[in-house]
N, C-alpha and C. Protein backbone atom coordinates (compact mmCIF):
# COMPACT_ATOMS: atom_id res chain seq x y z
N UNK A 1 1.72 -25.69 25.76
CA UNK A 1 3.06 -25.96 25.30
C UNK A 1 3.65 -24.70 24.70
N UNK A 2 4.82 -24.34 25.20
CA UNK A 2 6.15 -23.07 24.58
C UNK A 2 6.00 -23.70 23.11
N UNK A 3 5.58 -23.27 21.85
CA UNK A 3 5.92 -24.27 20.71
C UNK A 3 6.98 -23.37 20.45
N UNK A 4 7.62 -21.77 20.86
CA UNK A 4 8.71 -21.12 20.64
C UNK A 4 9.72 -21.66 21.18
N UNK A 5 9.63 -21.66 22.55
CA UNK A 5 10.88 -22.27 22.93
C UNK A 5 11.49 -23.75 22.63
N UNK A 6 10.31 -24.48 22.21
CA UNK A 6 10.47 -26.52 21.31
C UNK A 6 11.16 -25.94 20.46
N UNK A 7 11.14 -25.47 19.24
CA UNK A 7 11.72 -25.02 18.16
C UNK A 7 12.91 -24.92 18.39
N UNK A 8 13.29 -23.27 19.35
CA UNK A 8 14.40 -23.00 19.84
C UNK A 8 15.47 -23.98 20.17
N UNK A 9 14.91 -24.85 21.00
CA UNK A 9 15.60 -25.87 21.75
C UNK A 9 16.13 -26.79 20.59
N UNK A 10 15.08 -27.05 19.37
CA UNK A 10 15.51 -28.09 18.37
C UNK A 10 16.44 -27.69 17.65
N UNK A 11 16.20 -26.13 17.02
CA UNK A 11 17.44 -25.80 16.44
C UNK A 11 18.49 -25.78 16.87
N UNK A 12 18.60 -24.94 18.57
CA UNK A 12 20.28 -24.72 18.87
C UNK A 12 20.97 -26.73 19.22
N UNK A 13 20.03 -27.66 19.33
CA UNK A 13 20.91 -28.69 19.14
C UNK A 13 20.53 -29.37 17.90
N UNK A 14 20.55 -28.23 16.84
CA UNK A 14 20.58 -29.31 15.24
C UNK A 14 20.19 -30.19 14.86
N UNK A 15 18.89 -30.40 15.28
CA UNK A 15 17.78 -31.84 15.41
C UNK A 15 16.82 -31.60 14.08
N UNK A 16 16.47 -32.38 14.00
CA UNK A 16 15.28 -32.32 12.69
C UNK A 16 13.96 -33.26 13.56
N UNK A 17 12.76 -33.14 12.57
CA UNK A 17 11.97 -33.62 13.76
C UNK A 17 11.75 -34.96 13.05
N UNK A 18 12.01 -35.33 12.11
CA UNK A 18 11.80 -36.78 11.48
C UNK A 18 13.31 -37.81 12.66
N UNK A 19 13.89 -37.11 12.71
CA UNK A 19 15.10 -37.41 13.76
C UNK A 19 14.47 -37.72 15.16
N UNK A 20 14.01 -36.51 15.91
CA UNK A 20 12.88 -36.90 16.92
C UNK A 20 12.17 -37.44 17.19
N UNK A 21 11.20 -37.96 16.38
CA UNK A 21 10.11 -38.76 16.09
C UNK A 21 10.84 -40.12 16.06
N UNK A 22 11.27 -40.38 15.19
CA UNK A 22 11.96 -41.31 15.11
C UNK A 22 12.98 -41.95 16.38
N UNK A 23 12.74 -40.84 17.33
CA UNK A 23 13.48 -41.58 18.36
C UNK A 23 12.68 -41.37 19.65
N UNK A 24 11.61 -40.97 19.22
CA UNK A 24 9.88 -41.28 20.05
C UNK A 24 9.36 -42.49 19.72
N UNK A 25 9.72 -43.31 18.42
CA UNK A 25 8.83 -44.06 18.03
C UNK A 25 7.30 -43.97 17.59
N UNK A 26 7.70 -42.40 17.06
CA UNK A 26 6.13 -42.19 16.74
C UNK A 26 6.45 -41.53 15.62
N UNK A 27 5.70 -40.94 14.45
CA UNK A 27 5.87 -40.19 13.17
C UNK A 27 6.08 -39.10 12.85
N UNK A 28 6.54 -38.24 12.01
CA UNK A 28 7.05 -36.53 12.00
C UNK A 28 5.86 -35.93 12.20
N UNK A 29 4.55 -36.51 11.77
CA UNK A 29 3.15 -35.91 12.02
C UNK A 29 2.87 -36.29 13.58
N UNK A 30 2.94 -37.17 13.76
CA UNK A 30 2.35 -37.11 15.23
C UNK A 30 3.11 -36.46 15.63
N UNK A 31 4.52 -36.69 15.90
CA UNK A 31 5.44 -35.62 16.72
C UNK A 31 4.52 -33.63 16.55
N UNK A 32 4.43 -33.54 15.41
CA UNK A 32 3.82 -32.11 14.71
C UNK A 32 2.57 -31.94 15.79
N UNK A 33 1.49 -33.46 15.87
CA UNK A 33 0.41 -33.24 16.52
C UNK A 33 0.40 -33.01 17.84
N UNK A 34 1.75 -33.82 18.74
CA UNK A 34 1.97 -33.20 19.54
C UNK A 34 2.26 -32.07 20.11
N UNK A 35 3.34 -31.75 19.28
CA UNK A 35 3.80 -29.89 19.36
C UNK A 35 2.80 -29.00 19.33
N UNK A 36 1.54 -29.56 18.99
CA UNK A 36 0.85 -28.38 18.65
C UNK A 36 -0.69 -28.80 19.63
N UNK A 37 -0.70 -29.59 20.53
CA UNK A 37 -1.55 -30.06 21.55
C UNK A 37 -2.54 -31.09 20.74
N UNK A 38 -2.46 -31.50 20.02
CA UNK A 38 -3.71 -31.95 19.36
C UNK A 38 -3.85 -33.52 20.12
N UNK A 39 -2.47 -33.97 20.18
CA UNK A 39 -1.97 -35.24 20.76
C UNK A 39 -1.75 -35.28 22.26
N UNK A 40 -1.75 -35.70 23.31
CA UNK A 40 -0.93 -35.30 24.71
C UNK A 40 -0.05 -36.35 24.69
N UNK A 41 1.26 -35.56 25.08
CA UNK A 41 2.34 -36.09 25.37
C UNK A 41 2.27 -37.31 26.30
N UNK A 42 2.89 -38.54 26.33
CA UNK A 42 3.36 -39.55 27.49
C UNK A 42 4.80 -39.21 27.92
N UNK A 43 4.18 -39.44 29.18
CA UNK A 43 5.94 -39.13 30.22
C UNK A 43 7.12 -39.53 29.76
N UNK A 44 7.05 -40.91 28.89
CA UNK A 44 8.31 -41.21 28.98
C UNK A 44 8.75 -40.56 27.51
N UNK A 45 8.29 -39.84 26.74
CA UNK A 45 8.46 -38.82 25.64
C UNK A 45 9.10 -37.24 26.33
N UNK A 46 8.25 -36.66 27.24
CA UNK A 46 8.86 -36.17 27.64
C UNK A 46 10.47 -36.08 28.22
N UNK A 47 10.18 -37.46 28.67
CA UNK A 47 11.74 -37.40 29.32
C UNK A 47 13.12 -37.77 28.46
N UNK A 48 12.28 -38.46 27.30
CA UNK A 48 13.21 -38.49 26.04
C UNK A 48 13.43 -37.21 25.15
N UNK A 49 12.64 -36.41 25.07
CA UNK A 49 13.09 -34.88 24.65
C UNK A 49 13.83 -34.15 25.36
N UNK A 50 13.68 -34.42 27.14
CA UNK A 50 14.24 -33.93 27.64
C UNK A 50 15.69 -33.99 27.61
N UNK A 51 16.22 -35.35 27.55
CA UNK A 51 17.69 -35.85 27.40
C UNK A 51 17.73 -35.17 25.69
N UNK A 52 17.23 -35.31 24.92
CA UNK A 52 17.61 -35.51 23.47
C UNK A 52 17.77 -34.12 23.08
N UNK A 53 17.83 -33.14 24.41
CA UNK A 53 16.87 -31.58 23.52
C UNK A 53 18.02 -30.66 24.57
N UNK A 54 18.64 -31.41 25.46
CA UNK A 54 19.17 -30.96 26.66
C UNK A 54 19.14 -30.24 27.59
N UNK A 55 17.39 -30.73 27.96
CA UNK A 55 16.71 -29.48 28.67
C UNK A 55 16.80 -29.73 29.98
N UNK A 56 16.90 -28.07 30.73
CA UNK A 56 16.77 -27.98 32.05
C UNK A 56 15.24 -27.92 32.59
N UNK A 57 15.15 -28.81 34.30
CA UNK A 57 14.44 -29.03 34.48
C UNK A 57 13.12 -27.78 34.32
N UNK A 58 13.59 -26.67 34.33
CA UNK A 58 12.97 -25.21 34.02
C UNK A 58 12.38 -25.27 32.43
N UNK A 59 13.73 -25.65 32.19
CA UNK A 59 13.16 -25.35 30.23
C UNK A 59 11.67 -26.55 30.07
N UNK A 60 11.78 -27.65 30.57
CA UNK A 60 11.13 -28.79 30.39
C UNK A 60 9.84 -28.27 30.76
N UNK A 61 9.78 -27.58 32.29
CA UNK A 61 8.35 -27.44 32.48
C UNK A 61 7.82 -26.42 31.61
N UNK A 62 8.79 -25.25 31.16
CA UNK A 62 8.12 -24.08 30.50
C UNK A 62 7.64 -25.10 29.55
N UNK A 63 8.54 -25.71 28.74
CA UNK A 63 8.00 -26.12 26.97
C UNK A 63 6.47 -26.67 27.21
N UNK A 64 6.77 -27.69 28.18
CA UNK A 64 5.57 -28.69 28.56
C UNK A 64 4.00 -28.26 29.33
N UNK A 65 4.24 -26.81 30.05
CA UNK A 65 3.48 -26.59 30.33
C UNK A 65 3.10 -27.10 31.61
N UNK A 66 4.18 -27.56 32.51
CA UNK A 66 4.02 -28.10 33.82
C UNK A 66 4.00 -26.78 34.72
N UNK A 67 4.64 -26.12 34.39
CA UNK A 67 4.41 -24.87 35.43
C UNK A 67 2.82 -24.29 35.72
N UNK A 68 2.05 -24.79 33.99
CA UNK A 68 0.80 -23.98 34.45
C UNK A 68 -0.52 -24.55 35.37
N UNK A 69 -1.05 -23.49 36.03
CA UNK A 69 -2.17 -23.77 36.93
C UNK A 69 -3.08 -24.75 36.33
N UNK A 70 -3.16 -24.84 34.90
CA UNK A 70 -3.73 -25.91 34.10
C UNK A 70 -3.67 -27.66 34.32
N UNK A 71 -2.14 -27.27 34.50
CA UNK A 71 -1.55 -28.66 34.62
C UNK A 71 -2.21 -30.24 36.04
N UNK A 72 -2.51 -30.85 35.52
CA UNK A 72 -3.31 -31.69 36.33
C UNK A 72 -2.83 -32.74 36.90
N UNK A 73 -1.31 -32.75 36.54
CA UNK A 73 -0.88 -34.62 36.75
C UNK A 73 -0.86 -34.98 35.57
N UNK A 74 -0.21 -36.42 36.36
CA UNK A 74 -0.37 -37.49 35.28
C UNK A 74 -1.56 -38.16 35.35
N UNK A 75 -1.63 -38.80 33.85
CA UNK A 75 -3.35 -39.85 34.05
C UNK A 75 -2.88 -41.33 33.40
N UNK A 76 -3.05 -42.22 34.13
CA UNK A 76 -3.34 -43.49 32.94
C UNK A 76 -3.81 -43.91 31.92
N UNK A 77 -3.73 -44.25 31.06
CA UNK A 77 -4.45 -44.60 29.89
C UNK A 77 -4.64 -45.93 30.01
N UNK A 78 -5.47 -46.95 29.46
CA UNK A 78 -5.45 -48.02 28.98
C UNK A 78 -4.25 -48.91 28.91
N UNK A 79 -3.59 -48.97 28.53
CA UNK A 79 -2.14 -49.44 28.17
C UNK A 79 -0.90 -48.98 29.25
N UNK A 80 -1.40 -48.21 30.16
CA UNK A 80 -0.37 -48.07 31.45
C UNK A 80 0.61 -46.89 31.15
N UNK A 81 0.08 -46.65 29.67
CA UNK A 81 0.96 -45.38 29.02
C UNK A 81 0.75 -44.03 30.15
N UNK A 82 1.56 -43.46 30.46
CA UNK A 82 1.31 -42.33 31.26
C UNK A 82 1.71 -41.01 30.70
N UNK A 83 0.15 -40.29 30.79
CA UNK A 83 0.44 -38.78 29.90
C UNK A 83 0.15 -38.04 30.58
N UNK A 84 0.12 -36.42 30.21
CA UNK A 84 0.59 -34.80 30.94
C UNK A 84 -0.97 -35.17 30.74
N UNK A 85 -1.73 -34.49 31.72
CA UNK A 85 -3.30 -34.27 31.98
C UNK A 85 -3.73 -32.82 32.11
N UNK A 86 -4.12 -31.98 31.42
CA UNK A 86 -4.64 -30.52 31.51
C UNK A 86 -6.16 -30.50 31.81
């Protein structure tokens, strides 16, 4: 994950991350745990940052890390939740 360019993106649209989180449905810490890989993202988070953050499909993969050779797909979880797979 770009955690430079997340930032970037949060500041130039004046977001706070208790704001974000809160519109993940998840907590300013998890949001944090995410940003910082500890957590893996689910798709449909992504695609809510994406709208919420006003990212191009470019900016999205840099932040997310879809561009890299790392990147594996998506995986299922238990719950049908679908997350970024490295």
């Amino acid at each position: 994950m770009d955690i430079k360019l997340f930032k970037q993106k949060v500041e130039e649209n004046g977001l706070k991350y208790k704001y974000i989180a809160g519109k993940l449905g998840i907590s300013e810490n998890g949001l944090i745990k995410k940003r910082n890989g500890i957590i893996p993202w689910k798709i449909v988070e992504v695609n809510t940052l994406t709208a919420l953050l006003h990212l191009s499909a470019s900016e999205r993969d840099a932040i997310f890390g879809l561009e890299s050779p790392k990147y594996n797909g998506l995986k299922e979880k238990k719950n049908n939740a679908k997350i970024l797979s490295y």
